[in-house]
Protein backbone atom coordinates (compact mmCIF):
# COMPACT_ATOMS: atom_id res chain seq x y z
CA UNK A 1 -27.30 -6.16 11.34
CA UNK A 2 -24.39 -8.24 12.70
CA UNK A 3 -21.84 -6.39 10.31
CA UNK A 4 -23.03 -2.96 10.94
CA UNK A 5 -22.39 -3.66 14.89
CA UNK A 6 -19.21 -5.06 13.78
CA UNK A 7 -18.48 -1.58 12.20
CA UNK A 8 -19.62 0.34 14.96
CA UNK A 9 -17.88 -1.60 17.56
CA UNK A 10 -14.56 -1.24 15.36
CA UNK A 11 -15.51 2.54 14.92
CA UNK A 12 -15.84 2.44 18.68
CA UNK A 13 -12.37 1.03 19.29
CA UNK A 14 -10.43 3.85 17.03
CA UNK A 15 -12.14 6.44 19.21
CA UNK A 16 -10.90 4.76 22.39
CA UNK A 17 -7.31 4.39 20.90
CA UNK A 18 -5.24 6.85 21.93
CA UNK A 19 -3.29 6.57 18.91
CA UNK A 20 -6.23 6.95 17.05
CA UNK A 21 -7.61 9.30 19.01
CA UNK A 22 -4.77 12.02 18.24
CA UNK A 23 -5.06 11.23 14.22
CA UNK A 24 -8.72 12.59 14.78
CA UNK A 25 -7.50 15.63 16.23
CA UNK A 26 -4.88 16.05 13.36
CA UNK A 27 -7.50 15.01 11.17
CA UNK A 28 -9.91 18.10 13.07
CA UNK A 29 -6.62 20.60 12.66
CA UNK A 30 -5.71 20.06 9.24
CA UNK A 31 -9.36 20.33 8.23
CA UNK A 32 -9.51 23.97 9.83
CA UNK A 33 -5.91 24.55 8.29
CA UNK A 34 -7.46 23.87 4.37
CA UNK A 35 -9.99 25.87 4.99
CA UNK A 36 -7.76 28.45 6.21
CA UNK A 37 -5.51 27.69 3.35
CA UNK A 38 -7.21 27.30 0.31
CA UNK A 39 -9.16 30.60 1.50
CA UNK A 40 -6.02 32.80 1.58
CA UNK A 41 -5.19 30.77 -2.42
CA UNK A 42 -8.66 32.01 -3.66
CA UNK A 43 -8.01 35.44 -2.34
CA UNK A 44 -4.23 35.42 -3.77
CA UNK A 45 -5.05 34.08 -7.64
CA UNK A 46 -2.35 32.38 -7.34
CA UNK A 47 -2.28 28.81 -9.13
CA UNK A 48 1.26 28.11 -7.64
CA UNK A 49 -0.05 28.73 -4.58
CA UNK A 50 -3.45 26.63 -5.15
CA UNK A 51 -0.91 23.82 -6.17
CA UNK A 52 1.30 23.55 -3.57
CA UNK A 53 -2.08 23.86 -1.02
CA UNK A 54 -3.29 20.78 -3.11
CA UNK A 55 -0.78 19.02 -0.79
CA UNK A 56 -3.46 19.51 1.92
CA UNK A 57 -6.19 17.49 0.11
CA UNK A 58 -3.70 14.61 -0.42
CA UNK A 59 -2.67 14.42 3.61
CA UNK A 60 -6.54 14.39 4.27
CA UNK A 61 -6.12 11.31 2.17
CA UNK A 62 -3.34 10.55 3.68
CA UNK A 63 -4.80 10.30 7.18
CA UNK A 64 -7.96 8.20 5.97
CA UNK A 65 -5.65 5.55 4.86
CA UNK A 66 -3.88 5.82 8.53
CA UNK A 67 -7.37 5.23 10.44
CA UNK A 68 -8.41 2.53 7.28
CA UNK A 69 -5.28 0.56 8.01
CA UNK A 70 -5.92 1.15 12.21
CA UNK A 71 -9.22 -0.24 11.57
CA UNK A 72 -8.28 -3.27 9.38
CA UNK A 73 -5.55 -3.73 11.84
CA UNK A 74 -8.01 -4.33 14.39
CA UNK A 75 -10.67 -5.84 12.19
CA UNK A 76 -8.03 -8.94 11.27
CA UNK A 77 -7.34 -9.31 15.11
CA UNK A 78 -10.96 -9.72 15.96
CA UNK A 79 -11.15 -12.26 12.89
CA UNK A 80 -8.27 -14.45 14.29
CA UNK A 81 -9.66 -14.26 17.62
CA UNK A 82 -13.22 -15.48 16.66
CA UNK A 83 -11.20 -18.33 14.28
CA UNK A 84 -9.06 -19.68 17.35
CA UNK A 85 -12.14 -19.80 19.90
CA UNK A 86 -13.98 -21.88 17.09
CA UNK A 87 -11.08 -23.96 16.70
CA UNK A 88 -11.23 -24.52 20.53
CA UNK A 89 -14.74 -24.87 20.68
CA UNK A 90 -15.39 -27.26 17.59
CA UNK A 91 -12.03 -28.43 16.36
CA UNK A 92 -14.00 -30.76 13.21
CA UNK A 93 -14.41 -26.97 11.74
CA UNK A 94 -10.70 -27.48 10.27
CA UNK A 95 -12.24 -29.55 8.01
CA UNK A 96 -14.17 -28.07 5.13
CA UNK A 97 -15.42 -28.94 1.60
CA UNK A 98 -13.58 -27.95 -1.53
CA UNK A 99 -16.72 -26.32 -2.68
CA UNK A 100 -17.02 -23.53 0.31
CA UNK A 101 -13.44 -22.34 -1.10
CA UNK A 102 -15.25 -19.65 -3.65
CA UNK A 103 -17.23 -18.34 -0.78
CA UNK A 104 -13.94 -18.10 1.09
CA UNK A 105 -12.91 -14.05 1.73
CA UNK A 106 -9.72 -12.86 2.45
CA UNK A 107 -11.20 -9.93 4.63
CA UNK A 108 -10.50 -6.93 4.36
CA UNK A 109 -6.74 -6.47 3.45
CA UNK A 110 -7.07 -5.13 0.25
CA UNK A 111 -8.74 -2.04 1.44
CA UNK A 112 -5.15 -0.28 2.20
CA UNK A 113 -4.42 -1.12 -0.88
CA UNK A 114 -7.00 0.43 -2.45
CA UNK A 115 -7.12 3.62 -0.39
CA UNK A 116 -3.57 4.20 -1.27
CA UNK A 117 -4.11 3.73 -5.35
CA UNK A 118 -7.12 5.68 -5.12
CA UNK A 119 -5.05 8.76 -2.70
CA UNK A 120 -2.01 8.86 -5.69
CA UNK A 121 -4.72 8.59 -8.38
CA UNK A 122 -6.26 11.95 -7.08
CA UNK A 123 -3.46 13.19 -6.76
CA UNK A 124 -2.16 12.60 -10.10
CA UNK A 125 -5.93 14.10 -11.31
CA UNK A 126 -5.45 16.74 -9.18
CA UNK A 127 -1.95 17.48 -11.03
CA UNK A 128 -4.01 17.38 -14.17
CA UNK A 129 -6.32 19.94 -12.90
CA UNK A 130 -3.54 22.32 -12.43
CA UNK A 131 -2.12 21.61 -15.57
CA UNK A 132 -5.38 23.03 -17.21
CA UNK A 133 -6.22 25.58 -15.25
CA UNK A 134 -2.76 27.24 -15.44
CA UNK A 135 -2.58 27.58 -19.08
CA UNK A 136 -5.98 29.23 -18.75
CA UNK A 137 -5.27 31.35 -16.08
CA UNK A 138 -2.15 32.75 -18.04
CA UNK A 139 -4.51 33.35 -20.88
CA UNK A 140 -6.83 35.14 -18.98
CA UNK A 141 -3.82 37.70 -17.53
CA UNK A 142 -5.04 38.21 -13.93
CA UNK A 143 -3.73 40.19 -11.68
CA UNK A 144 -1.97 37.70 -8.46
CA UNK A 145 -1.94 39.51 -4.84
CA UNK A 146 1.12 38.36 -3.65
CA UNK A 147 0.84 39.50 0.07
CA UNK A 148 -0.57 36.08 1.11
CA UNK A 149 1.84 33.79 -0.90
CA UNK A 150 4.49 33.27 1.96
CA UNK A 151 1.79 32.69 4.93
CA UNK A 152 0.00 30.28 2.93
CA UNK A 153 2.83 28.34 1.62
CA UNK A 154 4.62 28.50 5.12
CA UNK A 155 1.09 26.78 6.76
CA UNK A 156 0.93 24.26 3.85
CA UNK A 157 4.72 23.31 4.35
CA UNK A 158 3.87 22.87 8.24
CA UNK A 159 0.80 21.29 7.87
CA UNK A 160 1.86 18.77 5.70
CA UNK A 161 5.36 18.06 6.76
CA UNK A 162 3.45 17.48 10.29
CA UNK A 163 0.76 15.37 9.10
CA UNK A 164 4.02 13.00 6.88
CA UNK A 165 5.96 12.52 10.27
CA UNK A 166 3.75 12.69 12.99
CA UNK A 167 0.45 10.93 11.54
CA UNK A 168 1.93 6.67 11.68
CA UNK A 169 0.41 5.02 8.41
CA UNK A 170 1.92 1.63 7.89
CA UNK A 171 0.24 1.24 4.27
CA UNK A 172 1.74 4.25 2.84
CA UNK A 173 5.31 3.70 4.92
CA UNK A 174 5.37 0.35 3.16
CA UNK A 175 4.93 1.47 -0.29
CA UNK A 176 7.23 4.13 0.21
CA UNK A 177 9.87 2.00 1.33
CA UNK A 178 8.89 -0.87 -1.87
CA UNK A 179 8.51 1.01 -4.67
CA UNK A 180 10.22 2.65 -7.23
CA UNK A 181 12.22 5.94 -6.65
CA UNK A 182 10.67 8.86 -8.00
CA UNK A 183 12.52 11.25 -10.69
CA UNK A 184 12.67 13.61 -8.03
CA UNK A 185 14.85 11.22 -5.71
CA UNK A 186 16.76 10.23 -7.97
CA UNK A 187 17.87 13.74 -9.22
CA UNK A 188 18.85 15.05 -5.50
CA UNK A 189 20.18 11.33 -4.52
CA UNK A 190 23.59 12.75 -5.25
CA UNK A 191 23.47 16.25 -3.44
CA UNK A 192 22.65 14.80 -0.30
CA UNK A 193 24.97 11.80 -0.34
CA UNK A 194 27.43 14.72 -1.04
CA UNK A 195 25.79 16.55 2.19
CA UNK A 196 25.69 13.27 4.37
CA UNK A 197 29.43 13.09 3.62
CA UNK A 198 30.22 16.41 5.74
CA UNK A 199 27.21 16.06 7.86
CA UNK A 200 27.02 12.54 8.69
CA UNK A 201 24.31 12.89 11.13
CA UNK A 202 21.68 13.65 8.07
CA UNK A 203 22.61 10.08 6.63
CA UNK A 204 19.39 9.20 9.04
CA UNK A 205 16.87 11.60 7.33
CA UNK A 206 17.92 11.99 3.55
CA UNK A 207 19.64 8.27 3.01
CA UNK A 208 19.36 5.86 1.20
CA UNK A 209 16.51 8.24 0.02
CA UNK A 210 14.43 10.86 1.80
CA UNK A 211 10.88 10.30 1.84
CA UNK A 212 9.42 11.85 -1.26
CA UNK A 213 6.70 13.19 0.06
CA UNK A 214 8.44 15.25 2.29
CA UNK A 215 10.76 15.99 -1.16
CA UNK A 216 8.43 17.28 -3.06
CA UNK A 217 6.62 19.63 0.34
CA UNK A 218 10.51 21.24 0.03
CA UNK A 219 10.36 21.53 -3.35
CA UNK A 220 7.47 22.96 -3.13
CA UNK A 221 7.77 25.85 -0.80
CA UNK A 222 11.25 26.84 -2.67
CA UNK A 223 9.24 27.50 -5.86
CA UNK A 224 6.68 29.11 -3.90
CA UNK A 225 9.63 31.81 -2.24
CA UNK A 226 11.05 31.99 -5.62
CA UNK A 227 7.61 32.70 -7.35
CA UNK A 228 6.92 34.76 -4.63
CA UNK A 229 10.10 36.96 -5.24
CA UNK A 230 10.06 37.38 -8.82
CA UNK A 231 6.59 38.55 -8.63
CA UNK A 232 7.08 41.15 -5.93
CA UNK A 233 10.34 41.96 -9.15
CA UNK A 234 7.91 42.48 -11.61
CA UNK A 235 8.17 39.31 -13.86
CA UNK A 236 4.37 39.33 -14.60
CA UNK A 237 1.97 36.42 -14.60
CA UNK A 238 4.50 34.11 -16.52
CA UNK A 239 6.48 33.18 -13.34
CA UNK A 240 3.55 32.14 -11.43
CA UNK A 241 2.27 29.52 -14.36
CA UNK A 242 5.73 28.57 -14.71
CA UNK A 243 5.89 27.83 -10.91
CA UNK A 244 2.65 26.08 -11.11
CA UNK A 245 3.50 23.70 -13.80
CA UNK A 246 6.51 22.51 -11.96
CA UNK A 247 5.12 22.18 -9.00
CA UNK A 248 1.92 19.72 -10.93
CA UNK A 249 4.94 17.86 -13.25
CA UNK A 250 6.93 16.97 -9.54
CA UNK A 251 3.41 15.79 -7.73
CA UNK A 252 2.77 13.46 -10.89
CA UNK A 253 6.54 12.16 -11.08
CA UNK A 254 5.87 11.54 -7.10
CA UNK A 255 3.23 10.12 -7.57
CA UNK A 256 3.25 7.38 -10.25
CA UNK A 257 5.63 5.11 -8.65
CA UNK A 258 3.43 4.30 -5.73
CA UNK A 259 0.26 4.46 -7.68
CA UNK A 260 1.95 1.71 -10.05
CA UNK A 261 3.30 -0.30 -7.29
CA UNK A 262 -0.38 -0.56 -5.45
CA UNK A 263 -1.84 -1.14 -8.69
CA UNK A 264 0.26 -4.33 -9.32
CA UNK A 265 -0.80 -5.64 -6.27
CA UNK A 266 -4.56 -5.19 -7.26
CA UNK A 267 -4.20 -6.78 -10.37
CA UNK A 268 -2.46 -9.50 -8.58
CA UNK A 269 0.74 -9.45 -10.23
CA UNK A 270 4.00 -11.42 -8.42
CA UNK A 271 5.92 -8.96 -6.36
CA UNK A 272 9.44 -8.41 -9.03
CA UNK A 273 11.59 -9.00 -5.87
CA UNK A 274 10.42 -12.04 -4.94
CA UNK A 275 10.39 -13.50 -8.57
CA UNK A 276 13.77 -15.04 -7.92
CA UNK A 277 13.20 -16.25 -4.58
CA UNK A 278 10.26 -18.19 -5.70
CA UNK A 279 11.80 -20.21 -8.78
CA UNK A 280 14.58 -21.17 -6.34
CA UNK A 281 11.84 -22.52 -3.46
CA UNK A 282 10.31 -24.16 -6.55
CA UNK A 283 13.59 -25.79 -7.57
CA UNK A 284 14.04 -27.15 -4.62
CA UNK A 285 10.93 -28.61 -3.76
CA UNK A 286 11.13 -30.75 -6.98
CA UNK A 287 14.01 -32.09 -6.35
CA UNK A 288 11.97 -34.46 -3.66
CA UNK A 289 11.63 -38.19 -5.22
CA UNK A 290 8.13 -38.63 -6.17
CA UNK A 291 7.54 -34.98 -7.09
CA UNK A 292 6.98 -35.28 -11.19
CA UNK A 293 6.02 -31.59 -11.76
CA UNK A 294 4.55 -28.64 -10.66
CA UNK A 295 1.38 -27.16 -12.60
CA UNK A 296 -0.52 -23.72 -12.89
CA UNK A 297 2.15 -21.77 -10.23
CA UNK A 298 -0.21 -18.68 -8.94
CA UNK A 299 1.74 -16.30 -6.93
CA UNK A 300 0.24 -12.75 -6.13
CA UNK A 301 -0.01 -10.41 -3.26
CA UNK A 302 -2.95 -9.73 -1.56
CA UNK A 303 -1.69 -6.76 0.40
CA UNK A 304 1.34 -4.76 1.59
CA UNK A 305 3.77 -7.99 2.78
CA UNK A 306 0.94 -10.48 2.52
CA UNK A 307 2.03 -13.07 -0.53
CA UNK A 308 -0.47 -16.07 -1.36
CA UNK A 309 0.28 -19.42 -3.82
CA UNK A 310 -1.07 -21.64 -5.15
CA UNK A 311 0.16 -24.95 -7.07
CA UNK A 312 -0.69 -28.32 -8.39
CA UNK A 313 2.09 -30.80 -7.99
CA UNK A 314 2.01 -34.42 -9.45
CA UNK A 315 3.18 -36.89 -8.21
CA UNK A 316 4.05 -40.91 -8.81
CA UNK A 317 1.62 -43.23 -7.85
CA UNK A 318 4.06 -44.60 -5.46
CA UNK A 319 4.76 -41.65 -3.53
CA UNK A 320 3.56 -40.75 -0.27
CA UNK A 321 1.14 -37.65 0.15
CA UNK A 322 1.99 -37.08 3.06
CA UNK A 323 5.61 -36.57 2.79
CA UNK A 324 4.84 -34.88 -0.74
CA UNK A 325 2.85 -32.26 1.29
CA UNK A 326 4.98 -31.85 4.47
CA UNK A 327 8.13 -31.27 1.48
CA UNK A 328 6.64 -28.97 -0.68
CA UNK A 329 4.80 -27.06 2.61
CA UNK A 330 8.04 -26.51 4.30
CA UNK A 331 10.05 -24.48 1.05
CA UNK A 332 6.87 -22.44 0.29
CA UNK A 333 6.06 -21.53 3.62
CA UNK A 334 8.23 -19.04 4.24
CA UNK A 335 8.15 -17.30 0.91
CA UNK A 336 3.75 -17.58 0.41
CA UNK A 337 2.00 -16.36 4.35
CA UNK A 338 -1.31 -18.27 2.43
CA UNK A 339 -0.30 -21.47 0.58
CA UNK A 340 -2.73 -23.76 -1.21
CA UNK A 341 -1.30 -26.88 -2.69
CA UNK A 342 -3.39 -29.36 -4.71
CA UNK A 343 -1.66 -33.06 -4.87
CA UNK A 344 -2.87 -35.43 -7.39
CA UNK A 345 -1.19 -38.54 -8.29
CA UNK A 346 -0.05 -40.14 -12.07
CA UNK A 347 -2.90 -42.91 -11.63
CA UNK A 348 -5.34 -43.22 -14.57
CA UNK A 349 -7.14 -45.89 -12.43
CA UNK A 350 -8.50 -44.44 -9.18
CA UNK A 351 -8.39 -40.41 -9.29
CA UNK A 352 -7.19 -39.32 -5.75
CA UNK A 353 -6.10 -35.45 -5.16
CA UNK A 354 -5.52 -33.19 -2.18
CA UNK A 355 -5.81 -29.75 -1.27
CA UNK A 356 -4.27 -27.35 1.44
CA UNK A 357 -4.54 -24.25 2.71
CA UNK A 358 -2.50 -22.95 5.12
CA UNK A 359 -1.06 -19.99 7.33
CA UNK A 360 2.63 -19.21 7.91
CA UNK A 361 2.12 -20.27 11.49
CA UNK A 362 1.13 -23.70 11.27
CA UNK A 363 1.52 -27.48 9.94
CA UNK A 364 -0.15 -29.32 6.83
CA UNK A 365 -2.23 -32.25 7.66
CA UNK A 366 -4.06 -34.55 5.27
CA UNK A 367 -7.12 -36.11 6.29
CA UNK A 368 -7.92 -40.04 6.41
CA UNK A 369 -11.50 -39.48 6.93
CA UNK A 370 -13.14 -41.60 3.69
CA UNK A 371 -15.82 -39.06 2.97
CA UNK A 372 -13.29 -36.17 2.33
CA UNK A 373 -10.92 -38.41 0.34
CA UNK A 374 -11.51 -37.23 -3.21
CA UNK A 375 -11.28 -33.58 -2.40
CA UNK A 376 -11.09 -31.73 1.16
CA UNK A 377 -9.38 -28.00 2.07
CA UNK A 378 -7.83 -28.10 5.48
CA UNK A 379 -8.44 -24.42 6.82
CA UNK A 380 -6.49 -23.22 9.49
């Protein structure tokens, strides 16, 4: 009962937003727009057209995973607030047993993740789906009305070059930004440096790349004009398959980089770029006296710019936890936002180890309290 009122109350609060408010009436307008759309594609027979409409389906996924990430936005802000009036109210809550760890949930930062993996997935299906139907409707040698082929390309260019640059989705902006370019990109990377070198006030929109989503919605609607032409010339049904199998080979080359850079981070991989920034941390942190080695490194992300570690370090029996903590703490903290280091010492005589768990924004304490001196988890 408590989490569905928890649901409701965040469904609530993306109403009330006024940011959120005015994805719901994009979402409302590009609903009516596919309907529109993908009724004008039926009526055409057109499976160029029905692929470049296909856009329309992905920026109905595209606007889910702007009100998912709204709503985990606001779900991790309620979380943090309920964590620091507990603090306040009962600060013996920061310490926990070990044993409460596999209990412990992250929340729910992995569902952006998700929702953008599962978008470029369908999409990449979707491109599939063309792929088959085009070589049977070229078989089959239907006739294609083209008197609807500009409108309805024209309304899926606007629609979906709207929904790209008006609709603010930090998930999909991040992976963008992160991952690989697309084949796409990198083929029309040197036109427009060659066009931001007359017109230097494009440098903003098309370097260092343009978005690709917005590449391939261009791409798109040229093939569409040019399908649209030839037909209206008399090339026969071969044009429009032709057209169509571009236009489902540049959605799966757009695709596939982002769907393999979210699906890293769900198989918690360590992010490539910050491979070398973590051996150096590492380095550096056993370089403290004391510090004998560091065991079963863990480094993965949980989300888009969320990183969390977790290492064993042993140490001499001489050397101070503490200070073994507070060292190690301080070069990981700024590379892992959630840090768990376990500290157990080179003694065969009286087994002693440590654990920590920790946020960006605060300090690592040990506790001396005797009953939570074999094993304890400070949570912050």
């Amino acid at each position: 009962m408590g989490k569905s009122t928890s649901f409701l109350s965040s469904i609530f609060y993306l109403i009330r937003s006024s940011h959120s408010r005015s994805t719901v009436i994009i979402t409302i307008a590009c609903l009516i727009a596919c309907v529109i759309i993908f009724t004008m594609a039926g009526q055409a027979n057109s499976m160029a057209l029905q692929a470049f409409c296909s856009l329309c389906i992905f920026d109905l996924l595209f606007i889910g995973t702007a009100l998912l990430s709204a709503w985990v936005f606001e779900n991790n802000n309620t979380r943090v607030r309920q964590r620091n009036q507990n603090l306040l109210d009962n600060p013996a809550v920061l310490f926990i047993p070990t044993q409460t760890i596999s209990t412990f949930s992250y929340g729910t930062a992995r569902f952006e993740v998700l929702a953008v993996f599962t978008s470029t997935m369908l999409s990449i299906l979707g491109a599939f789906f063309i792929l088959k139907e085009s070589i049977e409707k070229y078989l089959e040698n239907e006739t294609i009305h083209t008197e609807y082929l500009l409108f309805a390309s024209i309304l899926t260019f606007i629609v979906h070059m709207f929904v790209i640059y008006f609709v603010r989705n930090q998930a999909f902006d991040h992976v963008i930004a992160a991952s690989a370019s697309s084949w796409l990109q990198e083929h029309v990377s040197d036109i427009f440096q060659n066009i931001c070198h007359y017109i230097p006030g494009l440098s903003r929109l098309l370097l260092p790349r343009i978005n690709p989503l917005a590449l391939l919605c261009w791409c798109g609607l040229t093939i569409l004009f040019s399908d649209s032409f030839l037909l209206r010339m008399g090339y026969g049904n071969f044009v429009d398959t032709l057209a169509s199998l571009l236009m489902a080979f540049m959605t799966f080359g757009t695709m596939v980089p982002m769907a393999i850079y979210s699906g890293k981070i769900l198989l918690q991989t360590t992010p490539a770029p910050m491979i070398g920034q973590l051996d150096k941390c590492l380095h550096e942190a056993s370089r403290l006296d004391g510090v004998l080695e560091f065991r079963h490194e863990h480094f993965w992300a949980l989300s888009f710019g969320t990183l969390v570690g977790s290492v064993h370090v042993r140490c001499r029996r001489d050397a101070d936890e503490q200070l073994v903590l507070a060292h190690v703490w301080s070069k990981l903290a700024n590379v892992a936002q959630i840090l768990t280091i376990h500290i157990f010492k080179d003694d065969w005589l009286r087994p002693q180890s440590h654990t920590y768990t920790q946020n960006q924004t605060t300090n690592p304490v040990i506790s001396n309290n005797p009953s939570t001196y074999n094993n304890f988890v400070v949570i912050t």
